[in-house]
N, C-alpha and C. Protein backbone atom coordinates (compact mmCIF):
# COMPACT_ATOMS: atom_id res chain seq x y z
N UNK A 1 27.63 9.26 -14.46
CA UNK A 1 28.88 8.51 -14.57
C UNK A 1 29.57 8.50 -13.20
N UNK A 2 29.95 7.38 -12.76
CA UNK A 2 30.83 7.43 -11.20
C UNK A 2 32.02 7.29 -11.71
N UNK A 3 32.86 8.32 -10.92
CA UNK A 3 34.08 8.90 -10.85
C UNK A 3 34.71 8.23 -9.62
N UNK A 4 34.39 7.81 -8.72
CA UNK A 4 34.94 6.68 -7.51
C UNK A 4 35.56 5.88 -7.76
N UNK A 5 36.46 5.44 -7.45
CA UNK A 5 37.56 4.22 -6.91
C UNK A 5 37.47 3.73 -6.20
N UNK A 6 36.61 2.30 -6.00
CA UNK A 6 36.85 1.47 -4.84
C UNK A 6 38.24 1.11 -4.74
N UNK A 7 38.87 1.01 -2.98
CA UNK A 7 39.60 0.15 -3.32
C UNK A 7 39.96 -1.52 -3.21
N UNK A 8 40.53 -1.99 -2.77
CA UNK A 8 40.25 -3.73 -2.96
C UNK A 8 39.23 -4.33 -2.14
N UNK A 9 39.08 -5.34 -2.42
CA UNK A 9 37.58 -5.86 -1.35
C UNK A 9 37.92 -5.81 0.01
N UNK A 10 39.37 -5.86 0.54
CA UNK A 10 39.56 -5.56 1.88
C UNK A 10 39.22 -4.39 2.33
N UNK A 11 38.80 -3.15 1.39
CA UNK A 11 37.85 -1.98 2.36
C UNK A 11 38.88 -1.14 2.77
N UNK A 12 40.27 -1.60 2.77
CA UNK A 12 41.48 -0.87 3.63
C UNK A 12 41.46 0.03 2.40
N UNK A 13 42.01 1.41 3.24
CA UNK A 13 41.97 2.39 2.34
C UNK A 13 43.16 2.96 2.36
N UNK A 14 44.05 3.05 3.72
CA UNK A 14 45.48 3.15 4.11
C UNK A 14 46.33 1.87 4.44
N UNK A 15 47.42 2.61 4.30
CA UNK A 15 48.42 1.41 4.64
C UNK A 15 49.77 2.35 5.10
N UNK A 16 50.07 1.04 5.88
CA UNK A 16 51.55 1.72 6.67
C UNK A 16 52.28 1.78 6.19
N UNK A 17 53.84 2.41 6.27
CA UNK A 17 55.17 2.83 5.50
C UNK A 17 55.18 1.49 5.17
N UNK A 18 55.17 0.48 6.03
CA UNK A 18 55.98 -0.69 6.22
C UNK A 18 54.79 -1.70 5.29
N UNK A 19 53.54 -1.84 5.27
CA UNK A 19 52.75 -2.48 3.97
C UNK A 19 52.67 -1.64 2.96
N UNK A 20 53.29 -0.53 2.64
CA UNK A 20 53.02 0.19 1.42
C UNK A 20 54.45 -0.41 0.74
N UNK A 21 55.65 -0.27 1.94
CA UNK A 21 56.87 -0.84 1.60
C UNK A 21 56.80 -2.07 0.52
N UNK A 22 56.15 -3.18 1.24
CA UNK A 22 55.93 -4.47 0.79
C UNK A 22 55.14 -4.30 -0.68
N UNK A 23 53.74 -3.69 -0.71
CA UNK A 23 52.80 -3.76 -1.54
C UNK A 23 53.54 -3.36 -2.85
N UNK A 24 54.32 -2.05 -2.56
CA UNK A 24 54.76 -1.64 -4.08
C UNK A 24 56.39 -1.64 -4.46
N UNK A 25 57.54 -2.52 -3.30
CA UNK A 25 58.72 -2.92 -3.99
C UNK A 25 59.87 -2.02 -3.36
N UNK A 26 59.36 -0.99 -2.93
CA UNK A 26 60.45 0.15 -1.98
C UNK A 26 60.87 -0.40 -0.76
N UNK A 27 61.91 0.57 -0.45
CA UNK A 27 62.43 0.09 1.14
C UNK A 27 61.92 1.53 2.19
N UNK A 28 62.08 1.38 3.19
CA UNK A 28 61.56 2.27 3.85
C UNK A 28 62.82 3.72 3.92
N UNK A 29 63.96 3.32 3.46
CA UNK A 29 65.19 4.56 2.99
C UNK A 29 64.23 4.98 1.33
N UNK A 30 63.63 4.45 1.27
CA UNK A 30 62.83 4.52 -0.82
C UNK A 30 62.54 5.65 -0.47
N UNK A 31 61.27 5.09 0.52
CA UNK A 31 60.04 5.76 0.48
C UNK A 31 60.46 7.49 1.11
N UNK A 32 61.54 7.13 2.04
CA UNK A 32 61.65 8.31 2.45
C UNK A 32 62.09 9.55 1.70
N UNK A 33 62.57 9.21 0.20
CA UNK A 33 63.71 9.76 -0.46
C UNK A 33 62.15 10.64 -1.09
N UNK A 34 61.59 9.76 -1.62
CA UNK A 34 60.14 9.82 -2.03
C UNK A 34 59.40 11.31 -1.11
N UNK A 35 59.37 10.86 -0.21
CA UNK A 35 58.74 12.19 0.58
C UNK A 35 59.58 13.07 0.74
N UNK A 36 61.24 13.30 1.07
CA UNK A 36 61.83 14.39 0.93
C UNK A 36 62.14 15.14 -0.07
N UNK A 37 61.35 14.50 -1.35
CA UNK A 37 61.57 14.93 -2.78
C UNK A 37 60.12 15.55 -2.97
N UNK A 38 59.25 15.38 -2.02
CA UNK A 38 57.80 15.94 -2.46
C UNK A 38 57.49 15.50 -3.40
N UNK A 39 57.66 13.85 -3.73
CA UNK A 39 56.99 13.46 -4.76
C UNK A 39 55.96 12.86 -4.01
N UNK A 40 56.25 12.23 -2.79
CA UNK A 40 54.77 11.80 -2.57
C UNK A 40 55.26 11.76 -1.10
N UNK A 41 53.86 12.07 -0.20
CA UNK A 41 53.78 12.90 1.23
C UNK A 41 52.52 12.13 1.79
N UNK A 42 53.62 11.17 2.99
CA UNK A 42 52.55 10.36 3.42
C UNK A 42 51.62 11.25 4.44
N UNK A 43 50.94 10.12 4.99
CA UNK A 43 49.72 11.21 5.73
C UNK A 43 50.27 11.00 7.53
N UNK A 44 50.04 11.85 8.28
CA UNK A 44 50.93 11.27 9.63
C UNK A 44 49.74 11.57 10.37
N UNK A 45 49.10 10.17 10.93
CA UNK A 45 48.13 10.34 12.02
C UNK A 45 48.03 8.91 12.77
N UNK A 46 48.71 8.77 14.01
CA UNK A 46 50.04 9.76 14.44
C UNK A 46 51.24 8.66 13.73
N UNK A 47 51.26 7.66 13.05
CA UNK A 47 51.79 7.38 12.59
C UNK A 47 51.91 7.42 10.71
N UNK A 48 52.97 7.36 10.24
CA UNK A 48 53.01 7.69 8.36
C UNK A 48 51.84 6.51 7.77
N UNK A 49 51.29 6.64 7.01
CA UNK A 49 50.38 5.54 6.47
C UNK A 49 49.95 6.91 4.83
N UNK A 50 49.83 6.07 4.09
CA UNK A 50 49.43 6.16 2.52
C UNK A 50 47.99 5.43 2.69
N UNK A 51 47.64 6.48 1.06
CA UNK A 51 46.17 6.43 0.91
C UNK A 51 46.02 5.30 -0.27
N UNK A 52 45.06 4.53 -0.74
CA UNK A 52 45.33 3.75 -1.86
C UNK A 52 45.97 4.36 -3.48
N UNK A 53 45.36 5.50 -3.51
CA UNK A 53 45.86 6.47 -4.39
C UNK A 53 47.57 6.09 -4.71
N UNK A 54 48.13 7.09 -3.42
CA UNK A 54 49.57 6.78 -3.20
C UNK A 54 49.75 5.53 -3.61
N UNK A 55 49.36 4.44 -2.76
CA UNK A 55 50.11 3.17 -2.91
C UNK A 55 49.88 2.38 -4.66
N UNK A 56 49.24 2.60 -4.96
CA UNK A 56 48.86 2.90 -6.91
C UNK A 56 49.95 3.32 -7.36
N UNK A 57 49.95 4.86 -6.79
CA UNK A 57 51.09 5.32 -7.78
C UNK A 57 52.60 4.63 -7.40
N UNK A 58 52.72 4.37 -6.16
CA UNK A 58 54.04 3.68 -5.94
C UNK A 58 54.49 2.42 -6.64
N UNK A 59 53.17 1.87 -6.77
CA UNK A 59 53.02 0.48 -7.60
C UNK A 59 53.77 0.94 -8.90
N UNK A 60 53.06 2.07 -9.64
CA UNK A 60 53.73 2.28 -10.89
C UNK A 60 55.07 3.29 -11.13
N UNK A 61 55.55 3.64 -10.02
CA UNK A 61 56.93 4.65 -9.80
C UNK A 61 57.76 3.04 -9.54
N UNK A 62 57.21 1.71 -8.94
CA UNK A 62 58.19 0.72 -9.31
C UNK A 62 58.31 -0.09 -9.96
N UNK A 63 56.74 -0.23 -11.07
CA UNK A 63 56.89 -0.31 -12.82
C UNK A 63 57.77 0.35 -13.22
N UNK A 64 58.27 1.87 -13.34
CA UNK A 64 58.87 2.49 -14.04
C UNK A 64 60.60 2.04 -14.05
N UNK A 65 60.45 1.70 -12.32
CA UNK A 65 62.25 1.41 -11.98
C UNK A 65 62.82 0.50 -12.66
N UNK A 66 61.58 -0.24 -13.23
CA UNK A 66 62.39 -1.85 -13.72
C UNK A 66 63.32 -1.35 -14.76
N UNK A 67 62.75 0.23 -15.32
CA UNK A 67 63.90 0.62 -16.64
C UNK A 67 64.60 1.69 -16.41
N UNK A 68 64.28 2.29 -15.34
CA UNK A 68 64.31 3.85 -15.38
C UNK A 68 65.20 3.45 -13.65
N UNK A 69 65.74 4.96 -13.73
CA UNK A 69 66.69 5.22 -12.44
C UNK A 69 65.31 6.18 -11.52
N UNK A 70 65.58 5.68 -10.29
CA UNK A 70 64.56 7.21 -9.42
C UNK A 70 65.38 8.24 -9.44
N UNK A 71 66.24 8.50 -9.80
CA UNK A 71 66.81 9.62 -10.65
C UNK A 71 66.37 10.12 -11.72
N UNK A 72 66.14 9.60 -12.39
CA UNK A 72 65.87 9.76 -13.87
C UNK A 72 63.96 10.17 -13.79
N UNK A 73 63.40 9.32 -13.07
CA UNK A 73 62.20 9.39 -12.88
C UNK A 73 61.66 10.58 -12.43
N UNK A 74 62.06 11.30 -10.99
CA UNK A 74 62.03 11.95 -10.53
C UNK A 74 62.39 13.59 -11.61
N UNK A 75 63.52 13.88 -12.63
CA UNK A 75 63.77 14.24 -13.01
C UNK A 75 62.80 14.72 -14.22
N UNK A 76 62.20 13.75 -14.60
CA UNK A 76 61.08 13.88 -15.30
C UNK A 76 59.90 14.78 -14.61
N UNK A 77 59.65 14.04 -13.44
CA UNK A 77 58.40 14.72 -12.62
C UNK A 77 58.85 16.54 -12.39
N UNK A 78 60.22 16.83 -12.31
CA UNK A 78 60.62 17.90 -11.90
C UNK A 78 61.36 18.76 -13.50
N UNK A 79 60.76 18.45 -14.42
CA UNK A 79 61.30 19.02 -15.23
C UNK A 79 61.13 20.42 -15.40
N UNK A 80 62.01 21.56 -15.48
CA UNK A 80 62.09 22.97 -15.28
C UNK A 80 60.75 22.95 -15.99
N UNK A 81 60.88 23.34 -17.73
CA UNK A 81 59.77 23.23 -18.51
C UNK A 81 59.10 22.97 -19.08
N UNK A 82 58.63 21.60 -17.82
CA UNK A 82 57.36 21.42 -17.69
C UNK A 82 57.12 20.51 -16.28
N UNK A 83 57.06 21.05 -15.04
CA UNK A 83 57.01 20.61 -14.34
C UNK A 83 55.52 19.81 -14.02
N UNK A 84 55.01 18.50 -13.69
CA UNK A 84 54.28 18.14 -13.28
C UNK A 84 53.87 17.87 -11.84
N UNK A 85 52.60 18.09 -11.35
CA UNK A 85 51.68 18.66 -10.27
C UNK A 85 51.33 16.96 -9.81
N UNK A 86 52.43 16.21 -9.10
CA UNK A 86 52.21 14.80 -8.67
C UNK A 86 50.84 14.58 -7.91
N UNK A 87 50.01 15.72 -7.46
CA UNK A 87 48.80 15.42 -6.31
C UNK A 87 47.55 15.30 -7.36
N UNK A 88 47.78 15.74 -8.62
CA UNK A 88 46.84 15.81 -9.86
C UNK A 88 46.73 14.61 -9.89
N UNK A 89 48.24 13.91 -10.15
CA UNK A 89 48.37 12.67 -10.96
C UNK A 89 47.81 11.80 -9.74
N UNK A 90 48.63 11.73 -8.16
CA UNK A 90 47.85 10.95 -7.49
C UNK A 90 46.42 10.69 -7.68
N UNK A 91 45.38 11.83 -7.74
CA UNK A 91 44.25 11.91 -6.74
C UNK A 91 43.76 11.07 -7.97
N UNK A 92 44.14 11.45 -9.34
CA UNK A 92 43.24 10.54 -10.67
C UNK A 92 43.72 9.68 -10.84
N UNK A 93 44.58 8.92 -10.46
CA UNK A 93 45.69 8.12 -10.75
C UNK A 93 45.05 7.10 -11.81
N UNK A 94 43.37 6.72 -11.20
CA UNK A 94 42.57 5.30 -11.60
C UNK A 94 42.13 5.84 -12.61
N UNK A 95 41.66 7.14 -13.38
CA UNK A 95 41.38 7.82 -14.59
C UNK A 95 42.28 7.22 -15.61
N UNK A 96 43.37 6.99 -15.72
CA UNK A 96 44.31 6.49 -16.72
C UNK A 96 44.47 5.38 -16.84
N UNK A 97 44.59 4.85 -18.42
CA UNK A 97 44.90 4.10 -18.96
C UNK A 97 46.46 3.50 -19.29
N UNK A 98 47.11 4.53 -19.69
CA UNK A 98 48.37 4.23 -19.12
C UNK A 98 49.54 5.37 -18.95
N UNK A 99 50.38 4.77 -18.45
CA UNK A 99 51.85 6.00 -18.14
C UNK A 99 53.10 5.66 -19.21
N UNK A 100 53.24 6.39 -20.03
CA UNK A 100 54.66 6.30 -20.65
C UNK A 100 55.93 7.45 -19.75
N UNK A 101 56.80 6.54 -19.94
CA UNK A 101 58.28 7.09 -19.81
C UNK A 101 59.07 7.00 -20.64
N UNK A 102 59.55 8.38 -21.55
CA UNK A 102 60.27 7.87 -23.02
C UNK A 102 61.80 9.39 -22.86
N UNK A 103 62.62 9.15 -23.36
CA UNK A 103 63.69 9.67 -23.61
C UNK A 103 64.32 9.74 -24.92
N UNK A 104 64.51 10.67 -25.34
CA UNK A 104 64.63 11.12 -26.96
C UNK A 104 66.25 10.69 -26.44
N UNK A 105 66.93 10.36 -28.07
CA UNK A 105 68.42 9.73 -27.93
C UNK A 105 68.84 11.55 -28.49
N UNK A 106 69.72 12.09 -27.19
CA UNK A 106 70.60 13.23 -27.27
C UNK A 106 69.24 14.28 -26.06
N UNK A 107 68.04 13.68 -25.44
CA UNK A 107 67.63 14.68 -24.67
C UNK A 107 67.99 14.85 -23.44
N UNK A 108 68.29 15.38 -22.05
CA UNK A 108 68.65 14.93 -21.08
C UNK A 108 68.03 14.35 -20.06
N UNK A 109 66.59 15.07 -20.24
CA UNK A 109 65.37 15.07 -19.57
C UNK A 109 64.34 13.96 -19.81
N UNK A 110 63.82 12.93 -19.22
CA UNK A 110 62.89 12.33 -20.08
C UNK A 110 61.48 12.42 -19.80
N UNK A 111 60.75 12.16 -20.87
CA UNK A 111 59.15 12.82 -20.53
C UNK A 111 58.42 11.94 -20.26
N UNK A 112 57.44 12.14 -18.76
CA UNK A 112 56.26 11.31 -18.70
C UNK A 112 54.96 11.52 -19.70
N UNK A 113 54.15 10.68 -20.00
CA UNK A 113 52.85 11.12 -20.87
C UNK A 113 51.90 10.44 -20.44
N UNK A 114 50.88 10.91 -20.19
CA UNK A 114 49.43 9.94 -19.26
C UNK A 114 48.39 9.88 -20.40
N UNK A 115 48.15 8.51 -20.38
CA UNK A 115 46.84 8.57 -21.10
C UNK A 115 45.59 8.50 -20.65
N UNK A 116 44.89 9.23 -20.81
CA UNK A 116 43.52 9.26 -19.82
C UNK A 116 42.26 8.36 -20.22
N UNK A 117 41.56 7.81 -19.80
CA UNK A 117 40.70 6.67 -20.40
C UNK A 117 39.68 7.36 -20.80
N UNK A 118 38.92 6.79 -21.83
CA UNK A 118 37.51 8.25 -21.88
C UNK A 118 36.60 8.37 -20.99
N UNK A 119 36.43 7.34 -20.03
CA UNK A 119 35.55 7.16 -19.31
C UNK A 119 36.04 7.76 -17.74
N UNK A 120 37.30 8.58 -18.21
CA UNK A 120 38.24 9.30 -16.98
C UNK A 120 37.54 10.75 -16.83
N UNK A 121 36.85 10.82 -15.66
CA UNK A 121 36.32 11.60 -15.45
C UNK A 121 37.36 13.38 -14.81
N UNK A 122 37.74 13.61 -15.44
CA UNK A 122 38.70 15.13 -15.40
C UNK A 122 38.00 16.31 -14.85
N UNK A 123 38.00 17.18 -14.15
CA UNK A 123 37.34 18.48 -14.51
C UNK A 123 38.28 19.14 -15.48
N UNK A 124 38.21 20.46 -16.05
CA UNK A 124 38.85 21.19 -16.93
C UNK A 124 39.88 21.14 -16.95
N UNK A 125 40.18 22.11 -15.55
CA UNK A 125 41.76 22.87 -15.69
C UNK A 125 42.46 21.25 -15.10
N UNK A 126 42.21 20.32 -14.79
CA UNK A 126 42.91 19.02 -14.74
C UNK A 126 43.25 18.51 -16.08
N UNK A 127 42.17 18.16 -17.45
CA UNK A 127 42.38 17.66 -18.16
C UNK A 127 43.10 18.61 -18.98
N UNK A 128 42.96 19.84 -18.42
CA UNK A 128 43.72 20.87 -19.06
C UNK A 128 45.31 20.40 -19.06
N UNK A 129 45.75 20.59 -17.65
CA UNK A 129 47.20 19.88 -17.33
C UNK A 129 47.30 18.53 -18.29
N UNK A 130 46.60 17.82 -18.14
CA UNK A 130 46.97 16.73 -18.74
C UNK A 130 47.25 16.55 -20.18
N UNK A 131 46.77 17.35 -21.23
CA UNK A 131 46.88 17.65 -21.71
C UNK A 131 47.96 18.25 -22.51
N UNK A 132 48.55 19.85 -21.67
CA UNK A 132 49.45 19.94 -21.79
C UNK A 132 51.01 19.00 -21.60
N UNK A 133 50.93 18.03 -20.32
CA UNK A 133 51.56 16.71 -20.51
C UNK A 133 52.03 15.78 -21.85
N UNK A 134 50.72 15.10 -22.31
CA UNK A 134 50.64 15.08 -23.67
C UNK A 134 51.13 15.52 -24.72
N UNK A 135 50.85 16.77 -24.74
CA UNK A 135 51.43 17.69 -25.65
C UNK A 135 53.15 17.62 -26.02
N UNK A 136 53.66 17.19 -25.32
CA UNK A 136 55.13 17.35 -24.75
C UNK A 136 55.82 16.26 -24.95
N UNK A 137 54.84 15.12 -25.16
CA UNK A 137 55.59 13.92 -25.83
C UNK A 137 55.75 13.51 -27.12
N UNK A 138 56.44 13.53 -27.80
CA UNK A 138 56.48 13.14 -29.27
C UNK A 138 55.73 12.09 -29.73
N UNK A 139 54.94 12.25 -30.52
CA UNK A 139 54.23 10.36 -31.49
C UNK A 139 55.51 9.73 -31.67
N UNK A 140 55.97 8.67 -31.22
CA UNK A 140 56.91 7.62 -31.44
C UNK A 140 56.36 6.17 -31.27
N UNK A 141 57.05 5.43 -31.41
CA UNK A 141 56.66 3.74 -31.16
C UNK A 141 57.31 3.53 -29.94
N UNK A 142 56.47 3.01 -28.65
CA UNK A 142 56.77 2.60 -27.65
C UNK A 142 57.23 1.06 -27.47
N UNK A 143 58.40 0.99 -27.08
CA UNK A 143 58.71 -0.58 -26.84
C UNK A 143 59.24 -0.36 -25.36
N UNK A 144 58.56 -1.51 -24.36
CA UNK A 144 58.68 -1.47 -23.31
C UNK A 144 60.36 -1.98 -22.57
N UNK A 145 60.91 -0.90 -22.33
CA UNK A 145 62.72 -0.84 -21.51
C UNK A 145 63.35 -1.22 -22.80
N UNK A 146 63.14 -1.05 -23.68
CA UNK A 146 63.97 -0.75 -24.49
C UNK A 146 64.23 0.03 -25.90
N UNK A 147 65.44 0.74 -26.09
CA UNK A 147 65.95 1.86 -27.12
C UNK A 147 64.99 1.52 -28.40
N UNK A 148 64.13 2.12 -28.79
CA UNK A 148 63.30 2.23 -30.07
C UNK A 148 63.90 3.68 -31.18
N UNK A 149 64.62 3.22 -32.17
CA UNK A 149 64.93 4.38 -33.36
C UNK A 149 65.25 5.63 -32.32
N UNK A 150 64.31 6.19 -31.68
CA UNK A 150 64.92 7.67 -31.09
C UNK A 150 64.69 8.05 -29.55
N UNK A 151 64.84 6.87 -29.08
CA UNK A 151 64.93 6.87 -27.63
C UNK A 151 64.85 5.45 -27.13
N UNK A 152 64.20 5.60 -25.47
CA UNK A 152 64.42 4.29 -24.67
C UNK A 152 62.96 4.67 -24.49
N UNK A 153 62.33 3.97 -24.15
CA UNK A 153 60.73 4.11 -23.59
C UNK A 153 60.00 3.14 -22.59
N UNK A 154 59.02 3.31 -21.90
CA UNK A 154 58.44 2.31 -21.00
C UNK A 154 57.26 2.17 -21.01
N UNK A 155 56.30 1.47 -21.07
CA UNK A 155 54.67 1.80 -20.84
C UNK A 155 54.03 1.08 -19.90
N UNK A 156 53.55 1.75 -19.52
CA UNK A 156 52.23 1.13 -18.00
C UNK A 156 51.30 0.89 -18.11
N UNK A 157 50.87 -0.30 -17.63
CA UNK A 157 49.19 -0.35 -17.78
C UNK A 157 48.59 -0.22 -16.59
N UNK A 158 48.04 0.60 -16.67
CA UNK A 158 47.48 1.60 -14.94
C UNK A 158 45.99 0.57 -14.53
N UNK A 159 45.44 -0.09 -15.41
CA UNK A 159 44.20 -0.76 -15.16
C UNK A 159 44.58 -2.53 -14.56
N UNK A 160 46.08 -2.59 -15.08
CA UNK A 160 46.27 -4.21 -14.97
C UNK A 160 47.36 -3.95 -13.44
N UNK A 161 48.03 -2.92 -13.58
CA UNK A 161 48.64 -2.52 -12.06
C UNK A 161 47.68 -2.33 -10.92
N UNK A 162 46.81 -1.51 -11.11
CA UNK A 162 45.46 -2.18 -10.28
C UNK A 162 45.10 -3.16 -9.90
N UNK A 163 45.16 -3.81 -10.82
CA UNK A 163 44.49 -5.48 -9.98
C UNK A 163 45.28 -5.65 -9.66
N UNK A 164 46.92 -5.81 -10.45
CA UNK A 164 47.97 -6.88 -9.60
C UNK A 164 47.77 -6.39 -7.97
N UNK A 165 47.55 -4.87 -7.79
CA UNK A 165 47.89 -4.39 -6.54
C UNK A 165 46.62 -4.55 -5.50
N UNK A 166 45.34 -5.03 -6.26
CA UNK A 166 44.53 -5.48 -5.33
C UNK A 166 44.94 -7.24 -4.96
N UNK A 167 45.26 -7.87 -5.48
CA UNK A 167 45.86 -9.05 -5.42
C UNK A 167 46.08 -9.16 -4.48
N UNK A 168 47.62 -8.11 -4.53
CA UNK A 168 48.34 -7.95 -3.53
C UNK A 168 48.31 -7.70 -2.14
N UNK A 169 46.94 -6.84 -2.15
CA UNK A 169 46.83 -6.51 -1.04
C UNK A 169 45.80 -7.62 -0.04
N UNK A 170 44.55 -8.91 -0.98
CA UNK A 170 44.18 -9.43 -0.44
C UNK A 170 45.57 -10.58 0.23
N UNK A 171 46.49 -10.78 -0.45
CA UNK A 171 47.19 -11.58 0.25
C UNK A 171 48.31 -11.21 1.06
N UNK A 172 48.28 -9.67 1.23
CA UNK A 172 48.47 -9.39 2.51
C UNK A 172 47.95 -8.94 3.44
N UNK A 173 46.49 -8.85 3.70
CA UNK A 173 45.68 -9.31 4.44
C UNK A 173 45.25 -10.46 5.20
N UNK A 174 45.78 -11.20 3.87
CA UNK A 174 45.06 -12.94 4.53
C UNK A 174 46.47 -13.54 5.72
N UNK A 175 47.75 -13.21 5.51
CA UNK A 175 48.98 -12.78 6.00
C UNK A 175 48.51 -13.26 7.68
């Protein structure tokens, strides 16, 4: 079974603050807030540039904004108990099927939940984490940005954010 991620037919595998800016909807004050929060840590050689990984997940940290505050988001990622390990989520990012963001009505905290595809190749103590993730979200009915019976919720489709973001990137190439 291959566990690889190509990424778009342009072969580019990094991208600069300033096309990662463009590709996934942030400003370059975003992105920075982003790295001083250790949610995501560009690579500096000798200038900042992101890996496709990153620029994936940024794609879907600005899926999430359309409902969610980077407050609120972030808050999730940093939850006391249950903090999640963002370099997990980067490095598999393409393993998943999709990302929920849901908030129970009276919780303060709201919970991310990843769904992993079966064909998502995990080692253990990864699918282990993930797992425990899972674990942590309630069975509810997801309706996308908006209040469902016992919360607000969001869902991602991590396979169709992919393409949009290879799209994206051939036509900013062709640029």
């Amino acid at each position: 079974m291959n566990c690889t991620y190509e990424p778009a037919k342009t072969g580019k595998q990094k991208f600069s603050q300033k096309e990662a800016g463009i590709l996934c909807g942030f400003s370059r004050k975003q992105l920075q807030k982003l790295e001083e929060l250790e949610i995501l840590i560009p690579q500096k050689n000798p200038i900042l540039s992101y890996s496709w990984n990153q620029t994936v997940f940024m794609r879907i940290l600005y899926c999430l904004r359309q409902v969610w505050s980077l407050q609120d988001i972030i808050k999730a990622f940093r939850n006391p108990e249950n903090p999640i390990d963002v370099e997990v989520i980067v490095d598999n990012i393409d393993k998943f099927d999709d990302i929920y963001l849901g908030q129970k009505i009276g919780v303060e905290i709201p919970v991310i939940y990843f769904q992993v595809s079966p064909s998502g190749c995990l080692s253990q103590s990864e699918q282990k984490a993930i797992n425990k993730l899972r674990d942590e979200m309630s069975p509810i009915v997801i309706g996308n940005g908006i209040a469902v019976g016992q919360g607000k919720f969001i869902s991602i489709d991590v396979p169709k954010v992919i393409e949009d973001l290879k799209i994206a990137v051939e036509k900013l190439g062709s640029k």
